[in-house]
C-alpha atoms as a PDB file:
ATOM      1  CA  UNK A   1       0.000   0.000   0.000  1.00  0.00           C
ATOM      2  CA  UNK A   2       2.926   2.530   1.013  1.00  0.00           C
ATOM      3  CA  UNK A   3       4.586   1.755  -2.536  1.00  0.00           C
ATOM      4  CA  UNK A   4       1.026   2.830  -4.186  1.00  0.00           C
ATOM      5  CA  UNK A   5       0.527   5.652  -2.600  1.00  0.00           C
ATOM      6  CA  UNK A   6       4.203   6.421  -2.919  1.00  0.00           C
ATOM      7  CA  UNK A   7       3.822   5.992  -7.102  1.00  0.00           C
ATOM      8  CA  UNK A   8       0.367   8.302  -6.424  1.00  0.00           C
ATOM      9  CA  UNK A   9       2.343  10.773  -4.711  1.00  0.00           C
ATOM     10  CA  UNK A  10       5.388  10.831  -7.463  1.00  0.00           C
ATOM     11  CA  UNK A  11       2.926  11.576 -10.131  1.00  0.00           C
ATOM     12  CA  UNK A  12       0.853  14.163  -8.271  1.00  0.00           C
ATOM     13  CA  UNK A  13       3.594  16.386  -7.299  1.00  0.00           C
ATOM     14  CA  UNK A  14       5.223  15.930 -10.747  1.00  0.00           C
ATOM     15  CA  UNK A  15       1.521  17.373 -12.088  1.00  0.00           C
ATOM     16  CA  UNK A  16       1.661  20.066  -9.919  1.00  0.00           C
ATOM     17  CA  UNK A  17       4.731  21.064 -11.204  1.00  0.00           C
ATOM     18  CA  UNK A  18       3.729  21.099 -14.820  1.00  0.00           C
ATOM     19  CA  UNK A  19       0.793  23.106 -13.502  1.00  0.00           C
ATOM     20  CA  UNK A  20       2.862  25.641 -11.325  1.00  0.00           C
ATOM     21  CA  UNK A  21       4.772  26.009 -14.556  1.00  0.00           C
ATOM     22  CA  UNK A  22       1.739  26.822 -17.158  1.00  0.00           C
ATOM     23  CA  UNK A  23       0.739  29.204 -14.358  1.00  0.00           C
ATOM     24  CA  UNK A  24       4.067  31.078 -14.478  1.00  0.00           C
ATOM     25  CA  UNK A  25       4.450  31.479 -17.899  1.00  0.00           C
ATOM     26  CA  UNK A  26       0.541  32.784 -18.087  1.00  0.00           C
ATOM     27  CA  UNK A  27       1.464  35.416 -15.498  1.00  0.00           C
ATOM     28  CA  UNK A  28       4.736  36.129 -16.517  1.00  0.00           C
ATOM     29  CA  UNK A  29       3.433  37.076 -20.026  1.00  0.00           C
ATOM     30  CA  UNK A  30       0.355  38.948 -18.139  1.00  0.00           C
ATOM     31  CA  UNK A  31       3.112  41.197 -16.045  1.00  0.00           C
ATOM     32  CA  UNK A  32       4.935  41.871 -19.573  1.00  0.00           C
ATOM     33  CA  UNK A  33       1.549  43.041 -20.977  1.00  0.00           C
ATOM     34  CA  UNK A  34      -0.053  44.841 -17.703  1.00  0.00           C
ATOM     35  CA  UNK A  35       2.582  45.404 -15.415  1.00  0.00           C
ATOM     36  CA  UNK A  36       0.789  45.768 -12.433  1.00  0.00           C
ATOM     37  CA  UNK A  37       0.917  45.336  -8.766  1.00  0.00           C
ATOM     38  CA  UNK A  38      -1.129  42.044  -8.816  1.00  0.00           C
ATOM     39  CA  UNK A  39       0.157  40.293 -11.509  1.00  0.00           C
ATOM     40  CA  UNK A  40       3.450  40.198  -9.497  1.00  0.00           C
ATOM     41  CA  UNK A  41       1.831  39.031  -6.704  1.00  0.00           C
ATOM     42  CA  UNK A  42       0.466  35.626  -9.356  1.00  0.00           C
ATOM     43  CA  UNK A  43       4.033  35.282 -10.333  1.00  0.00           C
ATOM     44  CA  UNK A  44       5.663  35.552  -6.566  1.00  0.00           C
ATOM     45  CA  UNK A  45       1.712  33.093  -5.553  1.00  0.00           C
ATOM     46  CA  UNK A  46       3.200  30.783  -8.618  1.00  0.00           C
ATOM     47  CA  UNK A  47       6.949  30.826  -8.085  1.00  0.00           C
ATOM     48  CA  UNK A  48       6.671  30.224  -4.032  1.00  0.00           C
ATOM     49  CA  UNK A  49       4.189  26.853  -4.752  1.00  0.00           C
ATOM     50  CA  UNK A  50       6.627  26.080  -7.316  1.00  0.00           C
ATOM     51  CA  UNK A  51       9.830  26.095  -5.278  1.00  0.00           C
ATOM     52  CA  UNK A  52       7.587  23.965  -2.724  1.00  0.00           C
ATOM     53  CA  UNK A  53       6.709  21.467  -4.947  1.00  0.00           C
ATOM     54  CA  UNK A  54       9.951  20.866  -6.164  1.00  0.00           C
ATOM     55  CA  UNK A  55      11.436  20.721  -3.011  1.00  0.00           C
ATOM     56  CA  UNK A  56       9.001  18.085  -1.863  1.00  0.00           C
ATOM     57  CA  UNK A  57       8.967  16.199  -5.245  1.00  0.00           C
ATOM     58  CA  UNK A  58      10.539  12.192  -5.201  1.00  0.00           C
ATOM     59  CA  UNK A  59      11.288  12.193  -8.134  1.00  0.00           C
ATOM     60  CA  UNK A  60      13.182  15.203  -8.032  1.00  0.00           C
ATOM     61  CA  UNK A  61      15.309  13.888  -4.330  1.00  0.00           C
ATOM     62  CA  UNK A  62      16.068  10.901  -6.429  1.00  0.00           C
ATOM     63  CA  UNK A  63      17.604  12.597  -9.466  1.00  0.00           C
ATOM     64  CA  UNK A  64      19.860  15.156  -7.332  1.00  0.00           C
ATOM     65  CA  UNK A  65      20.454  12.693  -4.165  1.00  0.00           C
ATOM     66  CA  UNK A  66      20.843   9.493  -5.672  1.00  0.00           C
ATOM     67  CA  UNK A  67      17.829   8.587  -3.217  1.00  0.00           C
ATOM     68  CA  UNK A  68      14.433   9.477  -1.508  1.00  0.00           C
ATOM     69  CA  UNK A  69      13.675  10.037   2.010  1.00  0.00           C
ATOM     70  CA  UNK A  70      11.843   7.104   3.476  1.00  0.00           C
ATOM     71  CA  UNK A  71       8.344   7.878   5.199  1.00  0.00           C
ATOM     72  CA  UNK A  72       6.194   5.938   7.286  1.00  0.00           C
ATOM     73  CA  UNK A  73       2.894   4.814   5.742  1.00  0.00           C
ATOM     74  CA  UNK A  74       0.938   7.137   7.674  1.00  0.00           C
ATOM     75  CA  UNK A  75       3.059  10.401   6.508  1.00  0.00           C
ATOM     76  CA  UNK A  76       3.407   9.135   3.193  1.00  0.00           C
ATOM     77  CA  UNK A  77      -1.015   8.750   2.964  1.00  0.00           C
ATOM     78  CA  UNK A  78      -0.891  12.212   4.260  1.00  0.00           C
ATOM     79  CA  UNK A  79       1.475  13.856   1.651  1.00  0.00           C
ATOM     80  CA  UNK A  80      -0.252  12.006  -0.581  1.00  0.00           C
ATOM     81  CA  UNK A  81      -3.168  13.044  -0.272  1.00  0.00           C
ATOM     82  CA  UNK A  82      -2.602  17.214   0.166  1.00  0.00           C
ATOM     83  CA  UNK A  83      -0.533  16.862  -3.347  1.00  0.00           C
ATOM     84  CA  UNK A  84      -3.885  15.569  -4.509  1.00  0.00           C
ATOM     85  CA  UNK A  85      -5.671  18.268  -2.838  1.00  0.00           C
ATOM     86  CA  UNK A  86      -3.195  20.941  -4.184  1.00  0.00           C
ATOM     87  CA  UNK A  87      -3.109  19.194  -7.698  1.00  0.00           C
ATOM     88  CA  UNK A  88      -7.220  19.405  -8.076  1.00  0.00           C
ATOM     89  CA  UNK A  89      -6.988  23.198  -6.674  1.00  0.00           C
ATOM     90  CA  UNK A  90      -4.237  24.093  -9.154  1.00  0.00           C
ATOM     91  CA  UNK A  91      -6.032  21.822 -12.206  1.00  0.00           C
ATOM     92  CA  UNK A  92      -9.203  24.728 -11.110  1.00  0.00           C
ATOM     93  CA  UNK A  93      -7.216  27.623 -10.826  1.00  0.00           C
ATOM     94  CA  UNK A  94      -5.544  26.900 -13.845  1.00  0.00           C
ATOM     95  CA  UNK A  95      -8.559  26.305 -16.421  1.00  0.00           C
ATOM     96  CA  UNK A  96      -9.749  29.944 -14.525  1.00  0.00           C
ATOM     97  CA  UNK A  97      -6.886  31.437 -15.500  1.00  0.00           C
ATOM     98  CA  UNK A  98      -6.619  30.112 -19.307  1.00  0.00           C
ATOM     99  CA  UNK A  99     -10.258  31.107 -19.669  1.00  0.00           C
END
């Protein structure tokens, strides 16, 4: 069950990366248009939940460590499911934003 939700957990965070970085480039190319105040704010939002996700990421702690942390089953259900949680919320916030 651990390795599941493990796998789960891989692929979430790597989707919430791709998100984070559709986001970015939406904002980024908003600021470059608009250059206001707010749009800043989207890209600093964006960039801060990007640098989070990458530094929780498995994948990403196997390709520059050579391994991952290990977690108990009950931490590893947990991170599992807030990636989910943040994944669905950023899958929303991003068909908002390409709309």
């Amino acid at each position: 069950m651990t390795d599941l939700l493990y796998t789960v957990y891989s692929v979430v965070t790597v989707g919430n990366i791709f998100l984070l970085l559709v986001l970015s480039y939406i904002f980024v190319q908003d600021y470059m248009k608009v250059r206001s105040k707010f749009t800043i704010g989207l890209v600093l939002f964006a960039g801060l939940l990007l640098l989070k996700a990458l530094i929780s990421c498995p994948i990403i702690s196997l390709f520059f460590f050579g391994s991952t942390c290990s977690y108990m089953e009950a931490e590893v259900r947990l991170e599992a499911y807030a990636a989910l949680v943040q994944f669905l919320g950023l899958l929303v916030f991003t068909y908002i934003v390409i709309r």
